[in-house]
Protein backbone atom coordinates (compact mmCIF):
# COMPACT_ATOMS: atom_id res chain seq x y z
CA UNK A 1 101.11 85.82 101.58
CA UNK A 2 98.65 88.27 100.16
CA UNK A 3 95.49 86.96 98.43
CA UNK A 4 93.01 89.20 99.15
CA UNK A 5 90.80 88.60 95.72
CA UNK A 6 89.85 85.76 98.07
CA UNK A 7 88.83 86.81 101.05
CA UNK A 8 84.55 86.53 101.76
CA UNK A 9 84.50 89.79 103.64
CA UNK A 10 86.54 92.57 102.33
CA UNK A 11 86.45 94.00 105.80
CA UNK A 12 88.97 96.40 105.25
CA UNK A 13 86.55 98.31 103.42
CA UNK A 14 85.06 99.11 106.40
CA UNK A 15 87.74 100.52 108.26
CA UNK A 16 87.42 97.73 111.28
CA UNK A 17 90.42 96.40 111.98
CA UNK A 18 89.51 94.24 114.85
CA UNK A 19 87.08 91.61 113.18
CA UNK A 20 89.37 90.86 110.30
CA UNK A 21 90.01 86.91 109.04
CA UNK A 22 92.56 85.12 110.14
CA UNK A 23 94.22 84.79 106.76
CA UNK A 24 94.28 88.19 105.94
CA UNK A 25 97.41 90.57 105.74
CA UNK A 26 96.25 92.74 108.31
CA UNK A 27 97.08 90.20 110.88
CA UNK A 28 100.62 89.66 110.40
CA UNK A 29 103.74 91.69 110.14
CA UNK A 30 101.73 94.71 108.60
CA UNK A 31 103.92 97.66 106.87
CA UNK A 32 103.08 100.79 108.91
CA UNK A 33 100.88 102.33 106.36
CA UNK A 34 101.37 106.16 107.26
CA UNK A 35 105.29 106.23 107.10
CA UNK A 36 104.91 105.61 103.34
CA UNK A 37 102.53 108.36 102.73
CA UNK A 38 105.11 111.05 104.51
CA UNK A 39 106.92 112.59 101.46
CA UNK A 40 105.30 116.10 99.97
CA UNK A 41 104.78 114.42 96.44
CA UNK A 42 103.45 111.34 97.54
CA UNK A 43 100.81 112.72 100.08
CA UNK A 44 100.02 115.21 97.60
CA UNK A 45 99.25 112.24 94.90
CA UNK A 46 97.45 110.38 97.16
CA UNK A 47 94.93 113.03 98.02
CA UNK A 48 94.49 114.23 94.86
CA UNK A 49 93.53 110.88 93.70
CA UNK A 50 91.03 110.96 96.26
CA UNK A 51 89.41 114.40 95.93
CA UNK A 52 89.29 113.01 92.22
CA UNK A 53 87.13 109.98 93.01
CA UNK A 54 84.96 111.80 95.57
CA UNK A 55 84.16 114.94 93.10
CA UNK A 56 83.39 112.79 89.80
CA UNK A 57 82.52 109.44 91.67
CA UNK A 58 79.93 107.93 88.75
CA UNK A 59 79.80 111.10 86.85
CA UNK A 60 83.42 111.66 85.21
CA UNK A 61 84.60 109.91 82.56
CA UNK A 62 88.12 107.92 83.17
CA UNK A 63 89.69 110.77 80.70
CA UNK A 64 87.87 113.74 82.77
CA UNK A 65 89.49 112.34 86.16
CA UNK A 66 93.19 112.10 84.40
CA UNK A 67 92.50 115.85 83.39
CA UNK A 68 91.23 116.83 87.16
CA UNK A 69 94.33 114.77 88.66
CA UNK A 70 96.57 116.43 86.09
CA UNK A 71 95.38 120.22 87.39
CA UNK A 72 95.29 119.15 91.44
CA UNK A 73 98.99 117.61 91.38
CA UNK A 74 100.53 120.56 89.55
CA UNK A 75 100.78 119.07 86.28
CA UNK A 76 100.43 121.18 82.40
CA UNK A 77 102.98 119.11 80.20
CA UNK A 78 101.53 115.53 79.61
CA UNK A 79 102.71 112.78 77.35
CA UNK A 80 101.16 110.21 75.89
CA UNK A 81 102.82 106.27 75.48
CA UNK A 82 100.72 104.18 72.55
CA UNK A 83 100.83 101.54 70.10
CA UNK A 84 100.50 102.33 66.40
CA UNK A 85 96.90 100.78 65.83
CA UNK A 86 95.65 103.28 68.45
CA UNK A 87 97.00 106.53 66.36
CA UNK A 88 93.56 107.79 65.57
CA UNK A 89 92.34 107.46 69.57
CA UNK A 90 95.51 109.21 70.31
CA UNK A 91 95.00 112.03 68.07
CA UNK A 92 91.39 112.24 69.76
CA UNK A 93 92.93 112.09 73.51
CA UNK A 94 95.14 114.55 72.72
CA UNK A 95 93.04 117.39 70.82
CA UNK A 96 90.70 117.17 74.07
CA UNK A 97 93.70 117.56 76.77
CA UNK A 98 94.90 120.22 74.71
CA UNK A 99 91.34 121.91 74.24
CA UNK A 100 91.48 121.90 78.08
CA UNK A 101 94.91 123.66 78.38
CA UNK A 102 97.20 121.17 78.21
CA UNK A 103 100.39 120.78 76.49
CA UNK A 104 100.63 117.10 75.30
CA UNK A 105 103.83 115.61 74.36
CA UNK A 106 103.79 111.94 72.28
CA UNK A 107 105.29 111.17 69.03
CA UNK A 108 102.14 112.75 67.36
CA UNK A 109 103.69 115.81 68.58
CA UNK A 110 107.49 115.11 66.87
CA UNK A 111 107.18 116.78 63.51
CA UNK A 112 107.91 114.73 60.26
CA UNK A 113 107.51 111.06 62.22
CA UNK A 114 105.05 109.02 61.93
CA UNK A 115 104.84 106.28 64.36
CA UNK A 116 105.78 102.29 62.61
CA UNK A 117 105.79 99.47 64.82
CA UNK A 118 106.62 99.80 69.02
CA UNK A 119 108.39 101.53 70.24
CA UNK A 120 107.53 101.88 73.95
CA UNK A 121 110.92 102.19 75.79
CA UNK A 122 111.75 104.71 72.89
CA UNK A 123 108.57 106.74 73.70
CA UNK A 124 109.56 106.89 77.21
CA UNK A 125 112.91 108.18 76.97
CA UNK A 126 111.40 110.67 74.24
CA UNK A 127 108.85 111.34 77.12
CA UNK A 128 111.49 111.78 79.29
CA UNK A 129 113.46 114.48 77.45
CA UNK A 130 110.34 116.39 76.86
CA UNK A 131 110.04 117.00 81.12
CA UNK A 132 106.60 115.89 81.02
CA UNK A 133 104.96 115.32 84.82
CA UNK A 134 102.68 112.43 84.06
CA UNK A 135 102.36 109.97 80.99
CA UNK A 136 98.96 108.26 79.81
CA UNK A 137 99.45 104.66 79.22
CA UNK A 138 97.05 104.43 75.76
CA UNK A 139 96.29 101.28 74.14
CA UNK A 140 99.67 100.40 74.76
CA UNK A 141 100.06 96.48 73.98
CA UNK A 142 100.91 93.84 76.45
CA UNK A 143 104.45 93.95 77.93
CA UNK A 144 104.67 97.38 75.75
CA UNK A 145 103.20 98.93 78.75
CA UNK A 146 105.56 97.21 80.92
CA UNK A 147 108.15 98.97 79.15
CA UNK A 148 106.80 102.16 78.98
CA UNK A 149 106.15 102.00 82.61
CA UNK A 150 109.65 100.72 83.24
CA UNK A 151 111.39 103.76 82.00
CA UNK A 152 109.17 106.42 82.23
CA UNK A 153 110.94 109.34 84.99
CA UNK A 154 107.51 110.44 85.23
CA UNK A 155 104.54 108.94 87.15
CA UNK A 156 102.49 107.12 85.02
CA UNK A 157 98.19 106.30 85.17
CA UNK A 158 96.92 104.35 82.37
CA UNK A 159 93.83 105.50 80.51
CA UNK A 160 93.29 102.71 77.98
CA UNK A 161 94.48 99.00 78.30
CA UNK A 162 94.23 97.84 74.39
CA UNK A 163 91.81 95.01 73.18
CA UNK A 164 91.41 94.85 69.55
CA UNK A 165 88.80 91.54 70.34
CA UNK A 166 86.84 93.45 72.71
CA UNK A 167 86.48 96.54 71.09
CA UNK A 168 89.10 97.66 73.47
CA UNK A 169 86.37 96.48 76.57
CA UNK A 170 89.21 94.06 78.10
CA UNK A 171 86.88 93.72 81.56
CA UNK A 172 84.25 92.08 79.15
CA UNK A 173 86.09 89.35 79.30
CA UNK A 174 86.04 88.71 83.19
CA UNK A 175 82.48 89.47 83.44
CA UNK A 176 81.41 87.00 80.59
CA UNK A 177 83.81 84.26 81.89
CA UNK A 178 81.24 82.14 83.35
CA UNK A 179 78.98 82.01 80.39
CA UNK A 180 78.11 78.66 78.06
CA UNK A 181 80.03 80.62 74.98
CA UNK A 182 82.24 82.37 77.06
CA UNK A 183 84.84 79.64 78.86
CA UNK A 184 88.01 80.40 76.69
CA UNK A 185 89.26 82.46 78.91
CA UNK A 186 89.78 80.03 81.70
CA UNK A 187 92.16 78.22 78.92
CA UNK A 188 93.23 80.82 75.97
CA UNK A 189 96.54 81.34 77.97
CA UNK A 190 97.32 78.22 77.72
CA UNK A 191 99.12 76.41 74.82
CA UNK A 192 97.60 73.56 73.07
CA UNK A 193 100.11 71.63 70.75
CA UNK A 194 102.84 72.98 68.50
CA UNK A 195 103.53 76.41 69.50
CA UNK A 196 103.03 78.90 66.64
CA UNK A 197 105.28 81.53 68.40
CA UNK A 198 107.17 83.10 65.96
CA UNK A 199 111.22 82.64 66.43
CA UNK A 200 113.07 85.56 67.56
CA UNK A 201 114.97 86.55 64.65
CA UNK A 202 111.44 87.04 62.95
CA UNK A 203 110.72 90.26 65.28
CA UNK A 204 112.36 93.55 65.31
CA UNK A 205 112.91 94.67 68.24
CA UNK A 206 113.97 98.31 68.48
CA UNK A 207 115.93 100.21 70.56
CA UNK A 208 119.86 99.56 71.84
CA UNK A 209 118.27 98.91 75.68
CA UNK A 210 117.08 96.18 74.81
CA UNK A 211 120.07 94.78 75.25
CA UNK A 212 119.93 94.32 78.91
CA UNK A 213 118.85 90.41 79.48
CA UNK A 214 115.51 91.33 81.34
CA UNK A 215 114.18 94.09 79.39
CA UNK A 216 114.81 91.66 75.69
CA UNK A 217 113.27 89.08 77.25
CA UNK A 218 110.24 91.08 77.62
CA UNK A 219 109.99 92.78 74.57
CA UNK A 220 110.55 89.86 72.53
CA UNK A 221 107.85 88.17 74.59
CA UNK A 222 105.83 91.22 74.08
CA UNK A 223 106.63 90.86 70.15
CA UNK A 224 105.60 87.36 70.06
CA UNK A 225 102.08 87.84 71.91
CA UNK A 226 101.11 90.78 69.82
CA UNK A 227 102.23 88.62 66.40
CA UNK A 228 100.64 85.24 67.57
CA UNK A 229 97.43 87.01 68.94
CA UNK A 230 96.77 88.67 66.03
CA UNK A 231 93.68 89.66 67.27
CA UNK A 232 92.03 86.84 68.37
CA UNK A 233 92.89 86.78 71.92
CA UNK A 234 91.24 89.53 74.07
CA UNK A 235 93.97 91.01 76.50
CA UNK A 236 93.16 89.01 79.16
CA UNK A 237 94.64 85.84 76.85
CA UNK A 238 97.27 87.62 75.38
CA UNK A 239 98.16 88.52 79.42
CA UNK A 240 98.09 84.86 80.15
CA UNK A 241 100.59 84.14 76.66
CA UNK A 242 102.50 87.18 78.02
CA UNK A 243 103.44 85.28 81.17
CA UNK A 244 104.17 82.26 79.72
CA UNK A 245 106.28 83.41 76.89
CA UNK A 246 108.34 85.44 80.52
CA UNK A 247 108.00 82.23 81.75
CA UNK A 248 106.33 83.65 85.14
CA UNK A 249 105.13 81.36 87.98
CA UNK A 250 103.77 83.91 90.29
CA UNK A 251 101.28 86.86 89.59
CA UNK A 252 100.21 90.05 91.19
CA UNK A 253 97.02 91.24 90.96
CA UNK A 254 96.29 94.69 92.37
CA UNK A 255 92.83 95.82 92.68
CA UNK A 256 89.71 98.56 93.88
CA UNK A 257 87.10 96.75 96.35
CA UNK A 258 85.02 97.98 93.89
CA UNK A 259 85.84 95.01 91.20
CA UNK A 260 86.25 92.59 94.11
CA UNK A 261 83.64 90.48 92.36
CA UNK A 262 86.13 90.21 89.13
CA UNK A 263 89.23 90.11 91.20
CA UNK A 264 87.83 86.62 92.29
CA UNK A 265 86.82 85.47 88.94
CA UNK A 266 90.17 86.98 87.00
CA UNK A 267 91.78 84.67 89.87
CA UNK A 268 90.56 81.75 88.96
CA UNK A 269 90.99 81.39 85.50
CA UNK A 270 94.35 82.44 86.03
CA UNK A 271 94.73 79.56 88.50
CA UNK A 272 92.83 77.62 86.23
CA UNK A 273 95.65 78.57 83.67
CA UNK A 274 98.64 77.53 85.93
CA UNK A 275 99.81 80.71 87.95
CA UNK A 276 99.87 81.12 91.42
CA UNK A 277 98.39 84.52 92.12
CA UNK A 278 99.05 87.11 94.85
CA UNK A 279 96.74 89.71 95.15
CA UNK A 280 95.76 93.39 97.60
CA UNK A 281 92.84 95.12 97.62
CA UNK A 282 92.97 98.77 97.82
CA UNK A 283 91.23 99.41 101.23
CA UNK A 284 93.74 96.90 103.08
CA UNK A 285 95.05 98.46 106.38
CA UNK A 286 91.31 100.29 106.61
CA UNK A 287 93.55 103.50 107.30
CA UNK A 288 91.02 106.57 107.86
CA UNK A 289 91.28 108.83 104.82
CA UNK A 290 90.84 111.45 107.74
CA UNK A 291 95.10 110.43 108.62
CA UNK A 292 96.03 111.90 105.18
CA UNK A 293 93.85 114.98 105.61
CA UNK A 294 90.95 114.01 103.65
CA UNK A 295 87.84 116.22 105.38
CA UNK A 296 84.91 114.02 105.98
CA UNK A 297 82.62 116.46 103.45
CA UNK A 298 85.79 115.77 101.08
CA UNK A 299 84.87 111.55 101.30
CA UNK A 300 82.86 109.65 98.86
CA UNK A 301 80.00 108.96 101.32
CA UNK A 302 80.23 111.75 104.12
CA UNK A 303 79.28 110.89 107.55
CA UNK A 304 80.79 107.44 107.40
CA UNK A 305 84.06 105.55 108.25
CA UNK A 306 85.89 106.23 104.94
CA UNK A 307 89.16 104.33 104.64
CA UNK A 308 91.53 105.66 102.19
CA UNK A 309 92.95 103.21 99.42
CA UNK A 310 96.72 101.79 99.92
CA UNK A 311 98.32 101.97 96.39
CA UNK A 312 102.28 101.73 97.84
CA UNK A 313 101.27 98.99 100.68
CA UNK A 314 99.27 97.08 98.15
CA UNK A 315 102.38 97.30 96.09
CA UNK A 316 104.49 96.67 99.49
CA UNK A 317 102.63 93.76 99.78
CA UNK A 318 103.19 92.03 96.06
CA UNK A 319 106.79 92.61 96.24
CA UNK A 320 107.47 90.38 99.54
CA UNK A 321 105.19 87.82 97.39
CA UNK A 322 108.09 87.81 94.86
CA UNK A 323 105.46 88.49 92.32
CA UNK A 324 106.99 88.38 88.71
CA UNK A 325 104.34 89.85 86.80
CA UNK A 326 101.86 92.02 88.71
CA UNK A 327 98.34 93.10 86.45
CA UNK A 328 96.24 96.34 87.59
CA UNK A 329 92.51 95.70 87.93
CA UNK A 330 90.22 99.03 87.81
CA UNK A 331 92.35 101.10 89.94
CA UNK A 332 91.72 104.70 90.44
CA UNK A 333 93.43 107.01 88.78
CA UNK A 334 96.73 108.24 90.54
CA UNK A 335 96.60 105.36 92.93
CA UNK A 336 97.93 103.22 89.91
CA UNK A 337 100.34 105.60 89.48
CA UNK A 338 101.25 105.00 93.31
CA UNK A 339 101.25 101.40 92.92
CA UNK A 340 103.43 101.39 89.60
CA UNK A 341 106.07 103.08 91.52
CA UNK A 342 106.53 101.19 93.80
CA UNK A 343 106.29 97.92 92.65
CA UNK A 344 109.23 95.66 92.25
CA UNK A 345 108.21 93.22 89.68
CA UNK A 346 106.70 94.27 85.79
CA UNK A 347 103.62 95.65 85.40
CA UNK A 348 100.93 95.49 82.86
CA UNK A 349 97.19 97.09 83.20
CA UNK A 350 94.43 94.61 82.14
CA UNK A 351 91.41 96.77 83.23
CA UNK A 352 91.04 100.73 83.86
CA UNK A 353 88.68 102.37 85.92
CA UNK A 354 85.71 103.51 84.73
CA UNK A 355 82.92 104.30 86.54
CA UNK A 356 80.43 106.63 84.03
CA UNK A 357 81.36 103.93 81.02
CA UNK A 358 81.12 100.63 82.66
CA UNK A 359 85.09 100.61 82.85
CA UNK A 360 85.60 101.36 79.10
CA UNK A 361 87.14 104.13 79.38
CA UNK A 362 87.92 104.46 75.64
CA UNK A 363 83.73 105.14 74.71
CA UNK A 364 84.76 108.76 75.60
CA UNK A 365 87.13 108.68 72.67
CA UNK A 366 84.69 107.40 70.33
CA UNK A 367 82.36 109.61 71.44
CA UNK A 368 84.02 112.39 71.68
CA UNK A 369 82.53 114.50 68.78
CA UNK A 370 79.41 113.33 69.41
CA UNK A 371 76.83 115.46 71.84
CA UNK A 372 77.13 112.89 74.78
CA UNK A 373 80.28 113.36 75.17
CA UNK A 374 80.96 116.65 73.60
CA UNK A 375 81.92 118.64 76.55
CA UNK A 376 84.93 116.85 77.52
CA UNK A 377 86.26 119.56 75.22
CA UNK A 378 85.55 122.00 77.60
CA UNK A 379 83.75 120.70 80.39
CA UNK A 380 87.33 120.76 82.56
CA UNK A 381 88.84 124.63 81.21
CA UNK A 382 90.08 126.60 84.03
């Protein structure tokens, strides 16, 4: 069993994989990393996420990488998947994508329609008509992006995880957890008393696929969480009501090395809330970034052992956990995309990368006719 959010040394980082705990992954029946990373696409993926951390590491914004993956994978046609109270952000995201010469596909971009309500699997297979060759999870509600991400054709990187408490800030959350006015979080997913869940024939719930058993049960728990929430639970809580109302037991948590610290403290409250949670840190196998052709002036810290992060073994890894539910905590972009494919169980971001705005990636939005952050309108044109 993986549970690497609680391991002391995060070794793996390292690349030695000689003086690793007894506990850890590495030891046992480890997938053989390499044979994953064989296919044209994926290797191509995988290094472009890394050329895209090593270029912009602390400098570009969490939209600037998507752009700079975008142009290194191949990909012009983009589409973006959000909820209707983010329709202003996603008229911001996609002026900039297309003031940087791409063509952006979402139902902004449908003629006559105005977005009501969500509509995720919907936007998906709209998505997926359109051909687009990667789709920008944005603001998308919890278990909406579960959706999306379920029937998107296209590989899909999230760029905002929605949290209307938090200013859409979800990781404030984790890193105020252990504060005197800050403890709700180790028991806002829980219920206390008389449910106020709303009963099912309350909700609309759109779309004739819902019809399959698995994908209603999420959407109506989605439904629920976004109508009891109402705001008042940062995403982090409404993550915790999503599982319970999908009556999950066991949860993934995929994660960078570099938000180790809130891997840890995300793990307990959930623990503290009643899941049992499975977890893999990016770096685990401490493969040498130099096996999937990364050059050493090409790494993040040249002149060092570099290992390259493990989205489909960290995935690998969840799956034999029998993880229901799995959450994505500050993952590059691209390597979530990695992960999201290959991951058995449903998938929800709680936290996006990044690294210039403290992991609130959506400040470049608000900002983004302002003169900080003015040249992300042309900053990235070829």
């Amino acid at each position: 069993m993986s549970q690497c959010s609680k391991c002391k040394t995060h070794i793996c980082r390292t690349g030695d994989t000689v003086h690793i705990p007894d506990n850890c992954p590495m030891q046992h029946d480890y997938p053989d990393t390499l044979n994953f990373y064989a296919s044209p696409d994926t290797l191509k993926m995988s290094r472009a996420a890394a050329l895209v951390e090593s270029t912009g590491y602390c400098r570009w914004t969490r939209v600037e990488e998507v752009m700079e993956f975008s142009r290194r994978i191949g990909v012009t046609r983009l589409g973006i998947g959000f909820c209707d109270g983010m329709l202003r952000g996603a008229k911001v995201l996609s002026n900039i994508l297309e003031a940087n010469g791409f063509e952006v596909f979402s139902d902004l971009s449908k003629e006559g329609e105005v977005p009501i309500g969500c509509d995720p699997v919907g936007q998906a297979i709209s998505l997926n008509k359109d051909r687009t060759g990667l789709n920008i999870v944005f603001g998308m509600c919890v278990g909406h992006d579960s959706l999306f991400i379920k029937h998107s054709e296209a590989p899909v990187t999230c760029l905002v995880a929605s949290d209307h408490l938090l200013g859409h800030n979800p990781v404030a959350a984790i890193y105020s957890a252990e504060d005197d006015l800050s403890e709700a979080p180790y028991r806002e997913g829980k219920t206390h008393g008389k449910s106020v869940m709303p009963a099912s024939d309350e909700l609309v719930i759109p779309q004739e696929s819902f019809r399959d058993p698995g994908i209603h049960k999420v959407a109506l728990a989605a439904a629920q969480v976004r109508e009891e929430s109402g705001g008042r639970l940062t995403r982090l809580g409404e993550t915790m009501k999503l599982a319970e109302r999908m009556k999950v037991k066991n949860i993934g948590l995929i994660f960078c090395v570099g938000l180790r610290h809130e891997a840890r403290t995300l793990t307990e409250i959930l623990e503290a809330n009643g899941y049992q949670v499975f977890s893999a840190a990016c770096k685990t196998g401490g493969v040498p970034k130099e096996d999937i052709g990364i050059l050493d002036s090409e790494k993040v810290h040249p002149g060092t052992r570099e290992p390259m992060c493990n989205p489909i073994v960290q995935a690998i890894l969840l799956n034999r956990s029998g993880t229901e539910l799995n959450i994505l905590l500050g993952q590059c972009v691209g390597h979530d995309s990695l992960s999201i494919k290959h991951l058995e169980g449903w998938v929800t971001c709680l936290v996006t990368k990044d690294r210039a705005l403290a992991h609130n990636p959506m400040g470049a939005i608000y900002g983004a006719k302002g003169y900080f952050h003015r040249a992300l309108y042309q900053n990235h044109k070829q």
